[in-house]
N, C-alpha and C. Protein backbone atom coordinates (compact mmCIF):
# COMPACT_ATOMS: atom_id res chain seq x y z
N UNK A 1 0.85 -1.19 0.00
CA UNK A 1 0.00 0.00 0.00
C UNK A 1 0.89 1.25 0.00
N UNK A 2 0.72 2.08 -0.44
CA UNK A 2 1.24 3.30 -0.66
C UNK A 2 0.97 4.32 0.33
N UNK A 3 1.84 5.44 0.67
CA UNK A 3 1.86 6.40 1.28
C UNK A 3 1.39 7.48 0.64
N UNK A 4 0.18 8.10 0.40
CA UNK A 4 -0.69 8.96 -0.11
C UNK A 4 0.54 10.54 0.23
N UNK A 5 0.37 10.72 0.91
CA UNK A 5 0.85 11.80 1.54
C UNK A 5 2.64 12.45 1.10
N UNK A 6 3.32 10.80 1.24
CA UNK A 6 4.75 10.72 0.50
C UNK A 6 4.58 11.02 -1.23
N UNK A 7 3.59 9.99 -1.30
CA UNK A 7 3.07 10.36 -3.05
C UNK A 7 3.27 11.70 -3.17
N UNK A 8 2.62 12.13 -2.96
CA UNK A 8 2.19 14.22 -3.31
C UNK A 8 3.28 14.55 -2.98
N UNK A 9 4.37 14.50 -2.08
CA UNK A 9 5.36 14.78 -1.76
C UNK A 9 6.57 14.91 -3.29
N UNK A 10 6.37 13.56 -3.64
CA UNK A 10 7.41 13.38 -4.44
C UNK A 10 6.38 13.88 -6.29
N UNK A 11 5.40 13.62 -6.14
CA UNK A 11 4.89 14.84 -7.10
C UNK A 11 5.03 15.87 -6.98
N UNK A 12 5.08 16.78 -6.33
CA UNK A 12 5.43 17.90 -6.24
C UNK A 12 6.78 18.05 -6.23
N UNK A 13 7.84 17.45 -5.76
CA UNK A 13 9.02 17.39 -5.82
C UNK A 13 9.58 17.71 -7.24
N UNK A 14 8.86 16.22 -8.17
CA UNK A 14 9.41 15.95 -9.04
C UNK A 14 9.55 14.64 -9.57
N UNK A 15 10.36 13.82 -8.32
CA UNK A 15 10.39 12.55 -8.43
C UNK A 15 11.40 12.26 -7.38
N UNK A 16 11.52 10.85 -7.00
CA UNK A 16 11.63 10.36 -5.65
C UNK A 16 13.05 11.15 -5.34
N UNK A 17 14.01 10.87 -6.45
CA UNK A 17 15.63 11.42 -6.46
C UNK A 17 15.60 12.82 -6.08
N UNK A 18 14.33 13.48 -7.10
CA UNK A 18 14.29 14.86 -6.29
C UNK A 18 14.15 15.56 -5.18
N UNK A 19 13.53 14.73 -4.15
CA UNK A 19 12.67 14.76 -3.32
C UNK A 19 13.64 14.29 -2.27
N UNK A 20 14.55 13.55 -2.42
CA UNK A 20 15.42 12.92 -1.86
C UNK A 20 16.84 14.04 -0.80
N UNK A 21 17.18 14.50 -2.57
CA UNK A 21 18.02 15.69 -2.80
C UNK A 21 17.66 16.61 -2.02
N UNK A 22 16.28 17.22 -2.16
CA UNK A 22 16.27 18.25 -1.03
C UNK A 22 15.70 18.31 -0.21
N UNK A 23 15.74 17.50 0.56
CA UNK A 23 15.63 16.82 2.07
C UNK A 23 17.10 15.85 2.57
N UNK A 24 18.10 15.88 2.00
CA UNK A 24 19.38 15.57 1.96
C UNK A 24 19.36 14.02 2.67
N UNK A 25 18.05 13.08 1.77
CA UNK A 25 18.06 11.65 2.02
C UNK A 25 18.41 10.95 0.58
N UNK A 26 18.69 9.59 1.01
CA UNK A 26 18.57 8.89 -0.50
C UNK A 26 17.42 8.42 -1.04
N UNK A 27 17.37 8.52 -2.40
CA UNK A 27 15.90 8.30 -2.87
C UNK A 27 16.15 6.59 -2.97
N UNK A 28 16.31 5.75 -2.50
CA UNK A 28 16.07 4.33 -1.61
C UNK A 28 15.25 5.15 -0.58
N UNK A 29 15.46 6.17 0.34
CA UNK A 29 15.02 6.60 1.65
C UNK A 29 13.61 6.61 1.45
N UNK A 30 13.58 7.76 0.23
CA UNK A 30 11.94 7.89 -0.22
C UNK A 30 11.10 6.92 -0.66
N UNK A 31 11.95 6.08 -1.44
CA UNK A 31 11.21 4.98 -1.49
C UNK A 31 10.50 3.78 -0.45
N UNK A 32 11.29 3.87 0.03
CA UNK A 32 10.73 3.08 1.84
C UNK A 32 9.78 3.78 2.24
N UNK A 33 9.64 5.28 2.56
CA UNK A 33 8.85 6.00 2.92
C UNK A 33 7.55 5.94 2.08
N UNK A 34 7.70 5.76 0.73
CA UNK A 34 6.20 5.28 0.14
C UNK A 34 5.71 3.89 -0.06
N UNK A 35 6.77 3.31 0.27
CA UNK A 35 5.80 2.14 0.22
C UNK A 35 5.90 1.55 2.05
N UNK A 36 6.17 2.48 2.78
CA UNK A 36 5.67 2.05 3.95
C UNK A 36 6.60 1.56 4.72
N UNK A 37 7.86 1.18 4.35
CA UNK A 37 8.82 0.34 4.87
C UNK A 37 9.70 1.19 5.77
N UNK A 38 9.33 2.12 5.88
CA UNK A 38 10.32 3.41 7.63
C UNK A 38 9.31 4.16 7.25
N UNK A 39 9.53 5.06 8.69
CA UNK A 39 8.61 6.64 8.62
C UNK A 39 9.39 7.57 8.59
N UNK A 40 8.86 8.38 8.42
CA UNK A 40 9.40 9.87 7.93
C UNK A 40 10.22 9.94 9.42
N UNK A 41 11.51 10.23 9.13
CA UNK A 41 11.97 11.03 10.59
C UNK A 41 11.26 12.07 11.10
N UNK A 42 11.06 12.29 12.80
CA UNK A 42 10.46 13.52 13.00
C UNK A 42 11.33 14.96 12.66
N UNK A 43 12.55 14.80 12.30
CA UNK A 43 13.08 16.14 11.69
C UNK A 43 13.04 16.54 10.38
N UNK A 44 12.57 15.65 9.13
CA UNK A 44 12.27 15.92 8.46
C UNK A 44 10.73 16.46 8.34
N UNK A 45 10.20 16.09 8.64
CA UNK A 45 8.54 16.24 8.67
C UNK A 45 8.38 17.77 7.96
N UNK A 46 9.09 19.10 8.96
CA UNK A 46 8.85 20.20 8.48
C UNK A 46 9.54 20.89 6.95
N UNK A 47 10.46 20.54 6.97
CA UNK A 47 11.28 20.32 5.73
C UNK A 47 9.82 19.65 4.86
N UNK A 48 9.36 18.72 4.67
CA UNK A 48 8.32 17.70 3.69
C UNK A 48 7.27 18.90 3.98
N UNK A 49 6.40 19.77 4.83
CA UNK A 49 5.88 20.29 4.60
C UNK A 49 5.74 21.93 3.81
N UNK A 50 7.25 22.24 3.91
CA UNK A 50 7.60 23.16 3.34
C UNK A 50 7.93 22.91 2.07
N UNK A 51 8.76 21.68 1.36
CA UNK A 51 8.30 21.42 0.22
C UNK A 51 7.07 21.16 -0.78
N UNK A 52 6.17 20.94 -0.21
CA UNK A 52 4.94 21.10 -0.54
C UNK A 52 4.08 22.13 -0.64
N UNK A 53 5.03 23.24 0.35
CA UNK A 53 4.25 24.28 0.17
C UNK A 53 3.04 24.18 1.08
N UNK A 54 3.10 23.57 2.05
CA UNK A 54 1.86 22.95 3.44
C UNK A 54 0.76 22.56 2.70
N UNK A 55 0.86 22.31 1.55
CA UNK A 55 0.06 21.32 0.77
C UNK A 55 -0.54 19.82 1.68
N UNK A 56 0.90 19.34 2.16
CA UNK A 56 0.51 18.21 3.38
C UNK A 56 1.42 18.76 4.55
N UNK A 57 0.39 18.24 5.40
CA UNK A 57 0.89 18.72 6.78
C UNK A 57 1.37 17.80 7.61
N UNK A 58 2.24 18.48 8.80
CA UNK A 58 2.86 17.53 9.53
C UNK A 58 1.87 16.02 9.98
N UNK A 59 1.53 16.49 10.67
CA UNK A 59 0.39 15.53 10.97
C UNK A 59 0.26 14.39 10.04
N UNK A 60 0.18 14.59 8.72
CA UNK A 60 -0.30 13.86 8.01
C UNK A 60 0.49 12.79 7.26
N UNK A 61 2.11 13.11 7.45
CA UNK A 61 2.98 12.53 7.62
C UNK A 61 3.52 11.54 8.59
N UNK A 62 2.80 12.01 9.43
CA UNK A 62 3.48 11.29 11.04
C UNK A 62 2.35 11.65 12.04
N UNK A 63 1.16 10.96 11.42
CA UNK A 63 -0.06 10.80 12.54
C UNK A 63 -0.13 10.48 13.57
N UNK A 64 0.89 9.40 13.78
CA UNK A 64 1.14 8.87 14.97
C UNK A 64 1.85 9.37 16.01
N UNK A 65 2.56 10.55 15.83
CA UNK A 65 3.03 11.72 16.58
C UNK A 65 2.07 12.74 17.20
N UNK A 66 0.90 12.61 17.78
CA UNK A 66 0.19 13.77 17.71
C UNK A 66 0.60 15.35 18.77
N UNK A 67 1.38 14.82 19.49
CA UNK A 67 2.01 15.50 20.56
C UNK A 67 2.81 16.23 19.82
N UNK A 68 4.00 16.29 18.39
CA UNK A 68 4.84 17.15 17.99
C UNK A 68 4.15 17.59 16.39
N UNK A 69 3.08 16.65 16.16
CA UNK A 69 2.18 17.50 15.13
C UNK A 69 0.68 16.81 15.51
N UNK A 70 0.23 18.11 15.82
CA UNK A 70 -1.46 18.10 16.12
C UNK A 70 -2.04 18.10 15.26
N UNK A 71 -2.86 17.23 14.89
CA UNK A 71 -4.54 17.76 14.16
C UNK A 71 -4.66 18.58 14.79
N UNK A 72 -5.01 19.61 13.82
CA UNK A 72 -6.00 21.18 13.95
C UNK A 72 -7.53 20.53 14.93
N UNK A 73 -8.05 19.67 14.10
CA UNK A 73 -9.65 19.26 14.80
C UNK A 73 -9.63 18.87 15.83
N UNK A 74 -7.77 17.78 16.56
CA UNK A 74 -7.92 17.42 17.83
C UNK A 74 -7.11 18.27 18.69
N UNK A 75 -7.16 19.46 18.22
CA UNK A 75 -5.81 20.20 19.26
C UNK A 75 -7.17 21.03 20.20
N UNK A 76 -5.90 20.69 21.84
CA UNK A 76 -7.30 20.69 23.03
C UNK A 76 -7.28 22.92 23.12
């Protein structure tokens, strides 16, 4: 299954190598990251949202973090 979120990432990028490059990972890296096989480091996260242009958001990268990126809907 694919990483929706990594997807758009590397569309917007360009392509995985691109995407790789400027986030200073290897595009093997990105590739794991879309098909599920590691998660996004939490220091990249903001870097991935700024390439996008907050197109995708932290959160949405690393849901399972909700403490260093909140959903907007669940933030108390």
């Amino acid at each position: 299954m694919k990483n929706n979120e990594i997807d758009k990432a590397i569309r917007i990028a360009g392509s995985q190598k691109a995407l790789g490059k400027k986030i200073g990972r290897a595009q093997s890296t990105v590739c794991d990251w879309l098909h599920n096989r590691k998660r996004v480091a939490p220091e990249v996260v903001p870097i991935l949202v700024d390439i996008t242009g907050g197109e995708v958001k932290g959160y949405e990268f690393r849901p399972d973090l909700p403490t260093l990126f909140p959903h907007p809907d669940k933030a108390a």
